[in-house]
Protein backbone atom coordinates (compact mmCIF):
# COMPACT_ATOMS: atom_id res chain seq x y z
CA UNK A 1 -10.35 3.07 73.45
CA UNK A 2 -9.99 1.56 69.97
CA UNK A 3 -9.09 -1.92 68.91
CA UNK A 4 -6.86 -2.55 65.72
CA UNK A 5 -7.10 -6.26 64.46
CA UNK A 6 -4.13 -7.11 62.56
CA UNK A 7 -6.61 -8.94 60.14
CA UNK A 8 -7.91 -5.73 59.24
CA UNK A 9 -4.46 -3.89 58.12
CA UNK A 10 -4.01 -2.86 54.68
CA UNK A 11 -0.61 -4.34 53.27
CA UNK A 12 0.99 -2.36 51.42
CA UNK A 13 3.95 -3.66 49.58
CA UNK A 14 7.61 -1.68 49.39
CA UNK A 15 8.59 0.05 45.94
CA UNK A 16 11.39 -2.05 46.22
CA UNK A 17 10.51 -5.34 46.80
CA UNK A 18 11.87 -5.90 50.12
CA UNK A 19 9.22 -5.99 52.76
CA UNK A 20 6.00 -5.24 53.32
CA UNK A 21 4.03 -2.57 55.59
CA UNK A 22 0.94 -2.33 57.66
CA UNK A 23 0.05 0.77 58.95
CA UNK A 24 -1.53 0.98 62.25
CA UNK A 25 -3.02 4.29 63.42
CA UNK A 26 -1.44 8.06 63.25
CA UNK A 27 -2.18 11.26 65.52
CA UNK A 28 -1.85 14.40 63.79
CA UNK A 29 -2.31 18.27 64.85
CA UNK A 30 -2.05 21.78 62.47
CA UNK A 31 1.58 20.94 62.61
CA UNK A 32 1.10 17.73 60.78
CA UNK A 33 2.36 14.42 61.81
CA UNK A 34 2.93 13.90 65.94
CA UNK A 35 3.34 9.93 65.96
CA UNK A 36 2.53 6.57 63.47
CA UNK A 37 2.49 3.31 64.87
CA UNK A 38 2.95 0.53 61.99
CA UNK A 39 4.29 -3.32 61.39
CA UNK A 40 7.08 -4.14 58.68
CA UNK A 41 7.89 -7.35 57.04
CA UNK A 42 11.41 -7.44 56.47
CA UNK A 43 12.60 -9.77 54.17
CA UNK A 44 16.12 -8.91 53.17
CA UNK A 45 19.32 -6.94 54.51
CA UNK A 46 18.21 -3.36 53.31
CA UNK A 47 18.74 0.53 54.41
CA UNK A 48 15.74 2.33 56.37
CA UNK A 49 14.22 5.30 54.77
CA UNK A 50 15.18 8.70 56.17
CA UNK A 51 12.37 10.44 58.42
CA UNK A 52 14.27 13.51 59.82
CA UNK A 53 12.85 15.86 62.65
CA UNK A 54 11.01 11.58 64.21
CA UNK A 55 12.14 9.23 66.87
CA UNK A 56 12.26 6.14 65.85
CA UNK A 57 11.54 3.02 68.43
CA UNK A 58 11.37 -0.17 66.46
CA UNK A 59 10.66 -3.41 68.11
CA UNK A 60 11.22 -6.97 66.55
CA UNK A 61 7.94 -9.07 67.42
CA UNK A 62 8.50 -12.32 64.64
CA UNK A 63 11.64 -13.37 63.96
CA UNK A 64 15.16 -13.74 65.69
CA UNK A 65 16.23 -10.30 64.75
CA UNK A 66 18.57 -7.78 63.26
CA UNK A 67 21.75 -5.69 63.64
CA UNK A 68 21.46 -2.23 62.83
CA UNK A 69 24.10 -0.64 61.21
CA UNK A 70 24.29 3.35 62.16
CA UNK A 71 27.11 6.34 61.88
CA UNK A 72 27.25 5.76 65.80
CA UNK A 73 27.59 2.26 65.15
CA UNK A 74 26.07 -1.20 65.48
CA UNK A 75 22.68 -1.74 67.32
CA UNK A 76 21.32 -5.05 67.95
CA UNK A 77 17.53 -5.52 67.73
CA UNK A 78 16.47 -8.58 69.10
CA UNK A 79 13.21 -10.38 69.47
CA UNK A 80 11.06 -8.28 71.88
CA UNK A 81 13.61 -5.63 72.63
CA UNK A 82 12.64 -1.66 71.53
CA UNK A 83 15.83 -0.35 69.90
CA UNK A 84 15.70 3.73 69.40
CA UNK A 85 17.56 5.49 67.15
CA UNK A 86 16.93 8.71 65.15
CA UNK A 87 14.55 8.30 62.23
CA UNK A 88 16.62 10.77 59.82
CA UNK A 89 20.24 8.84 60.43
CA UNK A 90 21.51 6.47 57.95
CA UNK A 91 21.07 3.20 59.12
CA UNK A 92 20.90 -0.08 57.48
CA UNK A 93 19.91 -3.25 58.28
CA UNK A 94 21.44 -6.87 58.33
CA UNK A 95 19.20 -10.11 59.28
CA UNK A 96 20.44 -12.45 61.48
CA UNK A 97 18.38 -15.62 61.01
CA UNK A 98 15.76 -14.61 57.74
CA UNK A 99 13.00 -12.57 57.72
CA UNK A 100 11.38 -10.18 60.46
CA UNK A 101 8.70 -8.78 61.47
CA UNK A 102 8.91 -5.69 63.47
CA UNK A 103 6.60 -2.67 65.03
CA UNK A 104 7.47 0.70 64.48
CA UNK A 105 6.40 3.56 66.79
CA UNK A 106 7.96 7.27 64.89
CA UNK A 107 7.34 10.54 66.52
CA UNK A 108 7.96 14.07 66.18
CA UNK A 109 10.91 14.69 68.52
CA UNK A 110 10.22 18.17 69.09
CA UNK A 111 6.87 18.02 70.18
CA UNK A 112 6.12 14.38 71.17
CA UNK A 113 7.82 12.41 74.09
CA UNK A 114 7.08 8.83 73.72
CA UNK A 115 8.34 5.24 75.44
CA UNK A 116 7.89 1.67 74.43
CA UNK A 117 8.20 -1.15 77.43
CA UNK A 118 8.17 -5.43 76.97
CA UNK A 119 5.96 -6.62 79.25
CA UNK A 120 5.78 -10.84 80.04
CA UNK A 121 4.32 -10.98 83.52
CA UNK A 122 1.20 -12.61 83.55
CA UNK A 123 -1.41 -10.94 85.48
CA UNK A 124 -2.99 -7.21 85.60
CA UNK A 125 -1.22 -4.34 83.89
CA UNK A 126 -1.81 -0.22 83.39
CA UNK A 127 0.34 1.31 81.26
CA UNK A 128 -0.05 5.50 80.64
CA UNK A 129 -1.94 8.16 82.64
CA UNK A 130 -4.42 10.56 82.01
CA UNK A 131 -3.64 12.50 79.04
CA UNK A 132 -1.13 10.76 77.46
CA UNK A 133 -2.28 8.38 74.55
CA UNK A 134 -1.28 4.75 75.80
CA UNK A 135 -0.90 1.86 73.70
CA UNK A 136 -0.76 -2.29 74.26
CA UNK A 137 0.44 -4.52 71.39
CA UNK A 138 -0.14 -8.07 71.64
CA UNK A 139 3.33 -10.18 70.44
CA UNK A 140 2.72 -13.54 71.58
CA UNK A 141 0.03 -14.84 73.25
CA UNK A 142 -3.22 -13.79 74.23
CA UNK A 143 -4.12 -10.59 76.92
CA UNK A 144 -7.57 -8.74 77.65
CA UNK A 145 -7.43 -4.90 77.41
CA UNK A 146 -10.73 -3.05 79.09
CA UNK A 147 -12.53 -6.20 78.88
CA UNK A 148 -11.67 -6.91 75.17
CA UNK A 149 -10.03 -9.97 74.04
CA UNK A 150 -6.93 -9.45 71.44
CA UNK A 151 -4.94 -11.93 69.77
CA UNK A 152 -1.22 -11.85 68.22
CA UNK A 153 -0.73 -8.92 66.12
CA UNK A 154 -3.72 -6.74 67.62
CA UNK A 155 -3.56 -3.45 69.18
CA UNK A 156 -5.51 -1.16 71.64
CA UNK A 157 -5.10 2.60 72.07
CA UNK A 158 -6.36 5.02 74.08
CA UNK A 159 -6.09 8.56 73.20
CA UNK A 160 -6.81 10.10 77.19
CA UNK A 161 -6.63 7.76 79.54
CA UNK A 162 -4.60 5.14 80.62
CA UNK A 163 -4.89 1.20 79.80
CA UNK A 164 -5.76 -1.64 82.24
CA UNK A 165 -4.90 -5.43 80.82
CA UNK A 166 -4.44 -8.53 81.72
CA UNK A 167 -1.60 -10.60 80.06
CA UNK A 168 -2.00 -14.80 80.15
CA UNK A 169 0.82 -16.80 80.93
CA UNK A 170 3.60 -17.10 78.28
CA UNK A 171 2.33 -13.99 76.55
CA UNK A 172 3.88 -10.86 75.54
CA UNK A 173 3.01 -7.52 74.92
CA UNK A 174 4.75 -3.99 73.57
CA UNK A 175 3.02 -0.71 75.64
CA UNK A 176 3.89 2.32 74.36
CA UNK A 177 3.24 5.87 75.72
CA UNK A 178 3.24 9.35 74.35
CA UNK A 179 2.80 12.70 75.69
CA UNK A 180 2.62 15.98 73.90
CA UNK A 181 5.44 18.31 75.30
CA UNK A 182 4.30 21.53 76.49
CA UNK A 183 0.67 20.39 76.99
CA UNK A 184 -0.88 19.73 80.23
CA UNK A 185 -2.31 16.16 80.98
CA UNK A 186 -6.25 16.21 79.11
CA UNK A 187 -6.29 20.21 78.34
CA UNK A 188 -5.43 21.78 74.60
CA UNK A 189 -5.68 18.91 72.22
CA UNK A 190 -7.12 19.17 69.31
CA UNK A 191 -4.90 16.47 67.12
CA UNK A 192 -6.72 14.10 65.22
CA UNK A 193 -6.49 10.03 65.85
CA UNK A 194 -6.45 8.34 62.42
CA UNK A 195 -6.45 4.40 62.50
CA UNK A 196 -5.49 2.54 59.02
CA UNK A 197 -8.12 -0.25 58.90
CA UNK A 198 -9.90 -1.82 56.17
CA UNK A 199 -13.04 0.19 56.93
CA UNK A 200 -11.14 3.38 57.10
CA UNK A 201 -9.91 3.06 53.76
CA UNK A 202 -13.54 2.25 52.12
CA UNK A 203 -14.28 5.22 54.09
């Protein structure tokens, strides 16, 4: 298991002044790419960039929300609610009440099946299985993952197994899964996990 703090993200502003982004972490194979996870700050009404061949889940976690405007139509993405779309449509986005800040989980939709779940229960959680690479992102509030303590804005992965937390009361937390299509659970991986830290850039 890893831990991400969000104090130790790189920001990297957009070329066009709009927002800013934080990547997260990024599994890769000979292929290339199989999934990035990474946080936006969205600051204005603006269009999405164009990432054919990905999935695209995208979660608001600050923020009251947006409506996303798509050639199938209108998607609302609320506070806490994973909206998934197709990373190389057209879509733009409109603010509802000021600036966001959402989570992005893109994958490779031909070789990566992937899921993102809210969860608010307090108490003791597992998301994934063996195999799969499991993720818990910490939106509001306060949880323990494997014994570790993580704050707002910090994530956990594991790249085999699945992940037990604990969630206090009035938090919230994002849990994503993935799972390589075509590969049985823990047998014929040999993709790479990168995570985009402050260390792993003076690296």
């Amino acid at each position: 298991m890893q831990i991400i703090r969000q104090c130790d993200l790189v920001e990297t502003p957009w070329k066009n002044g709009g927002g800013i982004t934080r990547n997260i972490a990024e599994e890769r194979d000979a292929g290339g790419p199989l999934w990035r996870l990474s946080m936006a700050d969205v600051d204005g009404d603006g269009a999405f960039s164009s990432f054919p061949g990905l999935t695209r889940i995208l979660t608001v976690i600050k923020g009251d929300g947006m409506v996303l405007h798509g050639p199938d139509g209108d998607m609302q993405a609320d506070y806490a609610q994973p909206v998934r779309f197709d990373g190389g449509a057209p879509v733009r986005a409109t603010l509802t009440q000021g600036p966001i800040r959402d989570f992005n989980l893109m994958f490779d939709t031909a070789r990566c099946a992937g899921d993102a779940q809210i969860v608010r229960a307090a108490g003791a959680h597992a998301v994934g299985q063996a195999g799969q690479t499991c993720v818990v992102h910490v939106i509001a509030g306060v949880a323990s993952v494997e014994g570790a303590d993580l704050g707002v804005g910090d994530t956990a992965i594991s790249n085999d197994a699945p992940l037990r937390f604990d969630l206090a009361q009035d938090a919230v937390a994002l849990t994503i899964t993935l799972r390589l299509k075509g590969v049985h659970c823990g047998t014929g991986r040999n993709d790479t996990l990168r995570v985009f830290d402050k260390a792993a850039v003076r690296a």
